[in-house]
N, C-alpha and C. Protein backbone atom coordinates (compact mmCIF):
# COMPACT_ATOMS: atom_id res chain seq x y z
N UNK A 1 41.27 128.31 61.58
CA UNK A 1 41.22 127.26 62.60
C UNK A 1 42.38 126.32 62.35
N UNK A 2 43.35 126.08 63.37
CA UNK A 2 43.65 124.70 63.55
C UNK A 2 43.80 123.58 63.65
N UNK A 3 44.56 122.82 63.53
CA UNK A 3 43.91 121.30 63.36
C UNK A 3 43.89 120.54 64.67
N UNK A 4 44.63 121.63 65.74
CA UNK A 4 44.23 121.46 67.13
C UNK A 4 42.71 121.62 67.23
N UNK A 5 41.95 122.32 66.82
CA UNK A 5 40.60 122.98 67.33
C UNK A 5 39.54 122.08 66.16
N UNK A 6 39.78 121.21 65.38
CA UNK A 6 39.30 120.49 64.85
C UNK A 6 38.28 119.54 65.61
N UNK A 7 37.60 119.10 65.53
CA UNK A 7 37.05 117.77 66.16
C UNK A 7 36.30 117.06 65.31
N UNK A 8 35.75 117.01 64.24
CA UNK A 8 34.80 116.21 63.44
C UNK A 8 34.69 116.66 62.25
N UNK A 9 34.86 115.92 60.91
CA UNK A 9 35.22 116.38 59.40
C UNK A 9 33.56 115.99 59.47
N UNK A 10 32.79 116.53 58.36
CA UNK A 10 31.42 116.98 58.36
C UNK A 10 31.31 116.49 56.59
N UNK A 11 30.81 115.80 55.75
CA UNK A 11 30.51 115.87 54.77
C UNK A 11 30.52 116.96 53.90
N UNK A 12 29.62 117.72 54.47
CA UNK A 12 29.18 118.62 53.65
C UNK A 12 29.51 120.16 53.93
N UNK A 13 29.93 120.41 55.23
CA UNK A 13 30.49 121.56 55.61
C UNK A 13 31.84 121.41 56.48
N UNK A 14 32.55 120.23 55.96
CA UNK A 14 33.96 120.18 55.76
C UNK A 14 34.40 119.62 57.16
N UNK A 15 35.52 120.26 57.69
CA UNK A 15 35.92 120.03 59.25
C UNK A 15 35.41 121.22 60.23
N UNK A 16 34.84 120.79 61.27
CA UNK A 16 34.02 121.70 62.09
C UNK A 16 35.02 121.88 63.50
N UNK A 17 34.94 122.83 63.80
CA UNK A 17 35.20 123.37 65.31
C UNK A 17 34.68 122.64 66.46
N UNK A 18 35.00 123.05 67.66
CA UNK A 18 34.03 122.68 68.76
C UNK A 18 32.90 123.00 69.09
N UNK A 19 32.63 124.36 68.88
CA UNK A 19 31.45 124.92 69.25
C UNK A 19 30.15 124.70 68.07
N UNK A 20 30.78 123.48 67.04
CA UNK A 20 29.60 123.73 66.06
C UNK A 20 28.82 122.26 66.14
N UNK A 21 29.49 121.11 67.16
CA UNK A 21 28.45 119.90 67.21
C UNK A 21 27.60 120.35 68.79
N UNK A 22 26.77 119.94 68.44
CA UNK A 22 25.74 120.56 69.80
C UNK A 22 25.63 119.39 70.54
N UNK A 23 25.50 119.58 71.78
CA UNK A 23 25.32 118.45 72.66
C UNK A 23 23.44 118.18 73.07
N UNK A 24 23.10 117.12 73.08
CA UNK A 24 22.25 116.54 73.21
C UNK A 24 22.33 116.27 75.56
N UNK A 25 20.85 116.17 75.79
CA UNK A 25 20.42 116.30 77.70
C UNK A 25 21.33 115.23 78.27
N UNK A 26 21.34 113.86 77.20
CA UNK A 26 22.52 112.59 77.72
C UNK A 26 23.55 112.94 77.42
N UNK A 27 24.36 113.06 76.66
CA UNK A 27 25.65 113.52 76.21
C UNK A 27 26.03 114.37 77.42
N UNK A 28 25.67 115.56 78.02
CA UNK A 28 25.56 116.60 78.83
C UNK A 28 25.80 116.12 80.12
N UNK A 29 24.74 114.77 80.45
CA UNK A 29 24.55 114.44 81.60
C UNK A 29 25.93 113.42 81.71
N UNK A 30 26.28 113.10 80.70
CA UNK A 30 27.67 112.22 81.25
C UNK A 30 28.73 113.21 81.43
N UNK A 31 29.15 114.18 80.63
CA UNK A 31 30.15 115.24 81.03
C UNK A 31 30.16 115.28 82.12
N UNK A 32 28.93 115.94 82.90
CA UNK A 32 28.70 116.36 83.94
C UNK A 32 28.52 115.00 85.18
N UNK A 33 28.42 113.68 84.84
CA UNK A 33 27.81 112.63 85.61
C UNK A 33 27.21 113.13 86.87
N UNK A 34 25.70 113.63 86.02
CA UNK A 34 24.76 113.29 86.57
C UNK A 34 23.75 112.64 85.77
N UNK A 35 22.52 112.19 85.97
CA UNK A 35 21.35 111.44 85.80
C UNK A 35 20.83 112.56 84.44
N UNK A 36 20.27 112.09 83.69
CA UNK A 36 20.20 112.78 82.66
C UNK A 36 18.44 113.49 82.94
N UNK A 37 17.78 113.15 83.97
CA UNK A 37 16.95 113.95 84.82
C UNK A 37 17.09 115.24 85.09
N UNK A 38 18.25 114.65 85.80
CA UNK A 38 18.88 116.11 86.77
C UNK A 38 19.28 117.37 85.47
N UNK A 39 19.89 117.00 84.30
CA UNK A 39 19.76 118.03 82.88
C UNK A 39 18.54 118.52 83.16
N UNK A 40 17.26 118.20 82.57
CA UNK A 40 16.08 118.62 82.36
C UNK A 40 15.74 119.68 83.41
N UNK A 41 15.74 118.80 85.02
CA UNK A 41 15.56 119.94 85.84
C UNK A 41 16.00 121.35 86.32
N UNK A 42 17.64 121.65 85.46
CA UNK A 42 18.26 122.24 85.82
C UNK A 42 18.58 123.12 84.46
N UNK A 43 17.68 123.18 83.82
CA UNK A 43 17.80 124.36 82.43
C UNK A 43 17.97 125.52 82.47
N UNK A 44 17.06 126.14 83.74
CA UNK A 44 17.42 127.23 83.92
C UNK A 44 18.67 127.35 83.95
N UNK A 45 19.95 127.11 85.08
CA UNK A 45 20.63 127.24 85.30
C UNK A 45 21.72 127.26 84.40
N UNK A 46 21.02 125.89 82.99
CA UNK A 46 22.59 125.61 82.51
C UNK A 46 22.20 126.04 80.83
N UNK A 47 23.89 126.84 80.77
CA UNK A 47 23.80 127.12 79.28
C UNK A 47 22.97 126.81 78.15
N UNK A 48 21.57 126.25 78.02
CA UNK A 48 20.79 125.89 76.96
C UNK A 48 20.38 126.44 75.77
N UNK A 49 20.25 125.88 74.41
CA UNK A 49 19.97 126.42 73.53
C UNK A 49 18.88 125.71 72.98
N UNK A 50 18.03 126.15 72.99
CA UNK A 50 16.20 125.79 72.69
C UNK A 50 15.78 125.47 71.22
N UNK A 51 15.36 124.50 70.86
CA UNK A 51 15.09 124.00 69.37
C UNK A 51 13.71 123.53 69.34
N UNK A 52 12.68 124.54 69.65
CA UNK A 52 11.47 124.29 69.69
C UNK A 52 11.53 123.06 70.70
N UNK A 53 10.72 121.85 71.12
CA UNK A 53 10.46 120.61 72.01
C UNK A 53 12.11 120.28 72.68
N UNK A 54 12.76 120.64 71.44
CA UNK A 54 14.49 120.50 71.67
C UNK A 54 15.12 121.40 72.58
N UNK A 55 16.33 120.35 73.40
CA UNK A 55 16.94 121.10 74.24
C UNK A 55 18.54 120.71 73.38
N UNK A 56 19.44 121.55 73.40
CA UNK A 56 20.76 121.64 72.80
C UNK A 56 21.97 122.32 73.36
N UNK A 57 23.46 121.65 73.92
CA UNK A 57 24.40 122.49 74.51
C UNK A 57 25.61 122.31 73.74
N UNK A 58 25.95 123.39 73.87
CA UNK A 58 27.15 123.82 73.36
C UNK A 58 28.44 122.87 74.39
N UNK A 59 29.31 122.43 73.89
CA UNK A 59 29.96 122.03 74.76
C UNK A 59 31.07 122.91 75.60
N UNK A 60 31.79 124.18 74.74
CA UNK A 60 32.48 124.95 75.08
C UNK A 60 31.51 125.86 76.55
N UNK A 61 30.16 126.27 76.24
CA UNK A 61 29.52 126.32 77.35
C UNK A 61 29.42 125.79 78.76
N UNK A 62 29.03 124.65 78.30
CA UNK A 62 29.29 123.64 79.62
C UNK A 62 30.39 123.52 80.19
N UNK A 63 31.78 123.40 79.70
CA UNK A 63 32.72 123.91 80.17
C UNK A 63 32.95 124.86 81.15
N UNK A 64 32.43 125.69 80.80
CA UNK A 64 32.39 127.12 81.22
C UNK A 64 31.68 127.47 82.46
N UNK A 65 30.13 126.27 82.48
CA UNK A 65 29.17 126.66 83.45
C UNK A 65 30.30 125.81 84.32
N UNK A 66 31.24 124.78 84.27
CA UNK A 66 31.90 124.08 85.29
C UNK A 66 32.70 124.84 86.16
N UNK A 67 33.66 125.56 85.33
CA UNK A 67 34.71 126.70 86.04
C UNK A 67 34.02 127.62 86.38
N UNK A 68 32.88 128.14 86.48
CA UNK A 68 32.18 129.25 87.23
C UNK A 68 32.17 128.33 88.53
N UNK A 69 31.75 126.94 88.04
CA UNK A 69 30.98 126.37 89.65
C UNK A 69 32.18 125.63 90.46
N UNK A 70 33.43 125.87 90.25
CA UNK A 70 34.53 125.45 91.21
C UNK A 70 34.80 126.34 92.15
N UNK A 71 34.40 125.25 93.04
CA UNK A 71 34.67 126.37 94.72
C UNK A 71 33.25 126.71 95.44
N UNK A 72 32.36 126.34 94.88
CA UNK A 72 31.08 126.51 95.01
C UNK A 72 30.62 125.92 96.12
N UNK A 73 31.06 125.06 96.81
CA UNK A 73 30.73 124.23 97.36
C UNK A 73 31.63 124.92 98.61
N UNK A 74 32.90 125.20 98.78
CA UNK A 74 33.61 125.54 99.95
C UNK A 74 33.25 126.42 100.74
């Protein structure tokens, strides 16, 4: 890894990547600005990773569900 692809030095497991801090339903919902509601209702749809009661996203995911959804609308 790079020190481009870096994002957050970690105590204990050093400097981490992107894909290794998980995003939390608010965090998600501001990327996306929407209502952090509208997360919950829309799980199906969006990249989620399940932590028992816990909901968790990858951010490189979400990304991803965005550029699928350009043009979506036209």
């Amino acid at each position: 890894m790079d020190n481009s692809e870096v994002v957050a030095s970690h105590p204990v497991f050093g400097t981490v990547g992107p894909d290794a801090i998980l995003l939390d339903a608010g965090e998600v919902a501001q990327i996306l600005r929407v209502p952090r509601s509208w997360v919950y209702s829309h799980l199906k749809e969006l990249p989620a990773i399940r932590l028992g009661r816990y909901v968790r996203f990858r951010r490189s995911a979400i990304e991803r569900f965005l550029e699928q959804r350009v043009g979506a609308c036209e």
